[in-house]
N, C-alpha and C. Protein backbone atom coordinates (compact mmCIF):
# COMPACT_ATOMS: atom_id res chain seq x y z
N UNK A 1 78.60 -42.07 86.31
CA UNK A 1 78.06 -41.44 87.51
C UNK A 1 79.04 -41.72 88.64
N UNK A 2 79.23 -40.71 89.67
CA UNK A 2 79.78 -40.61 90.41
C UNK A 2 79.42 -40.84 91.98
N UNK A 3 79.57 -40.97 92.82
CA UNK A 3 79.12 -41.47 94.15
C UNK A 3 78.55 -39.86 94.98
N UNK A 4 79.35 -38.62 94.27
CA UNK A 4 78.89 -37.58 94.63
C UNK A 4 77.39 -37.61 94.30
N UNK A 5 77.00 -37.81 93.08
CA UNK A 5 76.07 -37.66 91.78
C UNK A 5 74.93 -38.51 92.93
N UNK A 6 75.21 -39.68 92.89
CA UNK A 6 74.14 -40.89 93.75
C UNK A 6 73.81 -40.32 94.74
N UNK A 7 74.39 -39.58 95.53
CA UNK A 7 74.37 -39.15 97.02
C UNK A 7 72.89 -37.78 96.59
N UNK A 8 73.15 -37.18 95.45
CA UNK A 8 72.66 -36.09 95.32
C UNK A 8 70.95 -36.22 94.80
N UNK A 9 70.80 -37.80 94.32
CA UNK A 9 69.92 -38.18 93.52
C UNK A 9 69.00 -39.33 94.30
N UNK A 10 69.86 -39.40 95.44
CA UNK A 10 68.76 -40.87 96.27
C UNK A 10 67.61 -40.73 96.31
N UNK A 11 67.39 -39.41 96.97
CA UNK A 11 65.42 -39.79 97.30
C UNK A 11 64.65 -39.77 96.33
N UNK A 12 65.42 -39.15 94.92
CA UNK A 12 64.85 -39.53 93.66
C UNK A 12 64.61 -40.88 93.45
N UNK A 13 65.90 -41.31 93.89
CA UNK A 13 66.13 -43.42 93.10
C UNK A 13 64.90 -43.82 94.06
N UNK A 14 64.80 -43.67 95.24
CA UNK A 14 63.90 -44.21 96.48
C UNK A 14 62.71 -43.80 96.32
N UNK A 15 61.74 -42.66 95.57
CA UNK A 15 61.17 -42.64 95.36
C UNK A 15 60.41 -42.99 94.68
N UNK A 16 61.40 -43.87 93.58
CA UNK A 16 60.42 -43.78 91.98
C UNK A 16 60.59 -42.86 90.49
N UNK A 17 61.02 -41.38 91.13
CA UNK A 17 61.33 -40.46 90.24
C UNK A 17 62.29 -40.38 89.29
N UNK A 18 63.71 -41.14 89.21
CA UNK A 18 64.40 -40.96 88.22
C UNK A 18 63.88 -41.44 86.59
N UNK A 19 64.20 -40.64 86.09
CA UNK A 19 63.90 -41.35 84.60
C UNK A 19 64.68 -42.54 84.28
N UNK A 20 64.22 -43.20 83.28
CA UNK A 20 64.95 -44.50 83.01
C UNK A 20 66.11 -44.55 82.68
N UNK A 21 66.04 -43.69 81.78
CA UNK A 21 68.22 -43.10 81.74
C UNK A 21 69.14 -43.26 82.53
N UNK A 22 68.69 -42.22 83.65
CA UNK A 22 69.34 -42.21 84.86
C UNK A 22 69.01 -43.21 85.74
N UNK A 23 68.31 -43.82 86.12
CA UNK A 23 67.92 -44.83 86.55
C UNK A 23 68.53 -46.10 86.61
N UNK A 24 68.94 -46.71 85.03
CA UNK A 24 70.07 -47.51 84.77
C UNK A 24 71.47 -46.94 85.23
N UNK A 25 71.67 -45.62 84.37
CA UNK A 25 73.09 -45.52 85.05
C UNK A 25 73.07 -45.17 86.57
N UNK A 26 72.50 -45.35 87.25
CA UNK A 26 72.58 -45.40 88.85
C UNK A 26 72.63 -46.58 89.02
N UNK A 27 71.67 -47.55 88.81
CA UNK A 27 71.99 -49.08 89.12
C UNK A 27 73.54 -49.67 88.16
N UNK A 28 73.75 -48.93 87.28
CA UNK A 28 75.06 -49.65 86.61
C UNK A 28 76.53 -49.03 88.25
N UNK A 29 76.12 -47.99 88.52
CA UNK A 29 76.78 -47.57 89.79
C UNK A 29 76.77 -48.93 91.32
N UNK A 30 76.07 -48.37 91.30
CA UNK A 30 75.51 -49.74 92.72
C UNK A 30 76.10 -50.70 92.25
N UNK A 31 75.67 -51.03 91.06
CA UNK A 31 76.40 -52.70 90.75
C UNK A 31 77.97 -52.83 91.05
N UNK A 32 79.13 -51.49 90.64
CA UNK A 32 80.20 -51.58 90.64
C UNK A 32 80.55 -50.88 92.48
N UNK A 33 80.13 -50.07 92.80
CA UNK A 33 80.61 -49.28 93.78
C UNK A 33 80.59 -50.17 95.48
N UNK A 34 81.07 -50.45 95.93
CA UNK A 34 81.31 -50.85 97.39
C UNK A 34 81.11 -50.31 98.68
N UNK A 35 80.65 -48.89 97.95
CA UNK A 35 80.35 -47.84 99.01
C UNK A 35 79.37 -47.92 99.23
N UNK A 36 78.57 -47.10 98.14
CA UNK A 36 77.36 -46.78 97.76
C UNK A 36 76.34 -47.45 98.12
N UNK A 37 76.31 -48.66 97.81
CA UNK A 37 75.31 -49.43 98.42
C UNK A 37 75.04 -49.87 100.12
N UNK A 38 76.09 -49.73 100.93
CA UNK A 38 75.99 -49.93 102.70
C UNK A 38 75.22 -48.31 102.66
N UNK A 39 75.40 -47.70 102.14
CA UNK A 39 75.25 -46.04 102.04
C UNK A 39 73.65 -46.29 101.77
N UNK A 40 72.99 -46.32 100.96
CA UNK A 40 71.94 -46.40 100.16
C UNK A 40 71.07 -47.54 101.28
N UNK A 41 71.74 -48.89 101.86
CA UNK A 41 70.45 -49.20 102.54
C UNK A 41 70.50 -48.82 104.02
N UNK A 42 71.27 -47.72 104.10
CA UNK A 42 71.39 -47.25 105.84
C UNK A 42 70.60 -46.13 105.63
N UNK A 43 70.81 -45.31 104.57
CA UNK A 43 69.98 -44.11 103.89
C UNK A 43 68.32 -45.02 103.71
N UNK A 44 67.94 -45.98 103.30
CA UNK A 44 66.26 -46.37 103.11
C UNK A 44 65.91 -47.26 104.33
N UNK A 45 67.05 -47.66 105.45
CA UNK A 45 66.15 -47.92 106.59
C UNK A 45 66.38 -46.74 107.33
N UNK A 46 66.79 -45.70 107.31
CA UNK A 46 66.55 -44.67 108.12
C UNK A 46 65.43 -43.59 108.04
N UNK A 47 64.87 -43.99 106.78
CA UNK A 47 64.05 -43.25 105.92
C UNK A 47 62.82 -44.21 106.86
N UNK A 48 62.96 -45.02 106.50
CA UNK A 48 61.74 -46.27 107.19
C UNK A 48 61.77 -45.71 108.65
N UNK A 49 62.72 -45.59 109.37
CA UNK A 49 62.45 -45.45 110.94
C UNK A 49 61.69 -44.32 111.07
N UNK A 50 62.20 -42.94 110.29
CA UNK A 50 61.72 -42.03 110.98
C UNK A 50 60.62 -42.16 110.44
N UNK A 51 59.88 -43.03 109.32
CA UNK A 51 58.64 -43.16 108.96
C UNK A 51 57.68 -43.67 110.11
N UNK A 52 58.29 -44.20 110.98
CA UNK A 52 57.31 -45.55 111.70
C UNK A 52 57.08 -44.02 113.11
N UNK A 53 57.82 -43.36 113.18
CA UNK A 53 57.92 -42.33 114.71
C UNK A 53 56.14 -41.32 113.96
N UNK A 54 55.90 -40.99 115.48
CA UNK A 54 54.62 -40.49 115.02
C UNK A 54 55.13 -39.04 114.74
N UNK A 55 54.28 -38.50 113.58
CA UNK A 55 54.66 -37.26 113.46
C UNK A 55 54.36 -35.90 113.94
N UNK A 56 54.78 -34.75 113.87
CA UNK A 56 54.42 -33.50 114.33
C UNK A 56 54.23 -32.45 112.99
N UNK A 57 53.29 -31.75 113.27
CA UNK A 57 53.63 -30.56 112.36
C UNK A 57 54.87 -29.83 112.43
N UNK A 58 55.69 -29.58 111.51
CA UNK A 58 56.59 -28.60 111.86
C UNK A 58 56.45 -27.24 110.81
N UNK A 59 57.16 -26.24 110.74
CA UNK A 59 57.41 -24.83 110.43
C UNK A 59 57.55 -24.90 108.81
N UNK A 60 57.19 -24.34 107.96
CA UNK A 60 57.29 -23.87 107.09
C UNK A 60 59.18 -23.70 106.65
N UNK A 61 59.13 -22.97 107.49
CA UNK A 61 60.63 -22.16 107.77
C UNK A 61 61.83 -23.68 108.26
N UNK A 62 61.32 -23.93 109.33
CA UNK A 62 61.90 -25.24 110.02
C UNK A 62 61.68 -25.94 108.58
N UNK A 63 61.50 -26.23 108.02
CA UNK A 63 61.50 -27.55 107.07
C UNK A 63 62.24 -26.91 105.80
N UNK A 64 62.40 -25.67 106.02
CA UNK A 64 63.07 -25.14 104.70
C UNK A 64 64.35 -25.04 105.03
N UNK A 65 64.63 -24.59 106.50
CA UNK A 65 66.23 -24.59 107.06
C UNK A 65 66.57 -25.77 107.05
N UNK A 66 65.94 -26.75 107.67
CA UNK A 66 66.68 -28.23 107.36
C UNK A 66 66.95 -28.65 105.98
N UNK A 67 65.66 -28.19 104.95
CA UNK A 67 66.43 -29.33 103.38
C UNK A 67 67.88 -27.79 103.26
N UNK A 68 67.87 -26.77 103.22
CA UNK A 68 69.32 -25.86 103.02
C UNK A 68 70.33 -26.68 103.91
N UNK A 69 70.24 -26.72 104.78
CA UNK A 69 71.64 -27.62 105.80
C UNK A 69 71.75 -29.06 105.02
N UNK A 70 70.47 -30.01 104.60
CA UNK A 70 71.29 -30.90 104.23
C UNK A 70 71.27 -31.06 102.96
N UNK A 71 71.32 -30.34 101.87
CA UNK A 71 71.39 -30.01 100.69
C UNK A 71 73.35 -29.17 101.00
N UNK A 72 73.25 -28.36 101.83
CA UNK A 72 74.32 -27.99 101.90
C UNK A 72 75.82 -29.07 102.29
N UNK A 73 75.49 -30.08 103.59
CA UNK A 73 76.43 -31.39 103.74
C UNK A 73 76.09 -32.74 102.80
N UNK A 74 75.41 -32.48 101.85
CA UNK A 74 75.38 -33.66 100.70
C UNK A 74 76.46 -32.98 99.71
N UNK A 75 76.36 -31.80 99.46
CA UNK A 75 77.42 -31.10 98.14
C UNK A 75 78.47 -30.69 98.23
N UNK A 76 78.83 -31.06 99.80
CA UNK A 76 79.94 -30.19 100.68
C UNK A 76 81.18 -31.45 100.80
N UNK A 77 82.39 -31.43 100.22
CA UNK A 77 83.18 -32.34 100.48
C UNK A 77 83.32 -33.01 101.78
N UNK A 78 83.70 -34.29 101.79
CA UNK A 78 83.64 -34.99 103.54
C UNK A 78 85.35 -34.50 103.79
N UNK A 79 85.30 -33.71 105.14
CA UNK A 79 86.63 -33.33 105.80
C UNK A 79 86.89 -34.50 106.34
N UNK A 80 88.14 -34.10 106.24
CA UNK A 80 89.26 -35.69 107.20
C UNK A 80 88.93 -35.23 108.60
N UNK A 81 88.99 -36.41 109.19
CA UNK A 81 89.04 -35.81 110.68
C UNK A 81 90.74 -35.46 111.61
């Protein structure tokens, strides 16, 4: 597995949802990768913050344009600056 792959699969790992298969080979990842993991607990306390903010209803539409945008910069190579 690849760090692309992890990136694509988190809220699965954070949820609970991966199967055990994948599951191991994601943690066999984490175990080796140096990235991934500052990545992964900035990704589950950010998840926590916006948990704790009170919420609003939002749009049908609004919630469908946001997962396309970030479905789109998770699969989208990182440009140099």
């Amino acid at each position: 597995m690849n760090c692309r792959k992890v990136t694509t699969l988190i809220i699965d790992y954070l949820s609970g949802t991966l199967d055990p298969q994948t599951c191991a080979v994601w943690n066999t990842h984490l175990d080796n990768c140096h990235d991934c993991v500052p990545f992964l607990e900035t990704y589950r306390r950010s998840v926590e913050a916006l948990r704790s903010l009170p919420s609003k209803e939002i749009s049908l539409e609004t919630r469908n344009w946001i997962r396309r945008f970030l479905e789109k910069r998770i699969t989208q190579p990182a440009r140099a600056c």
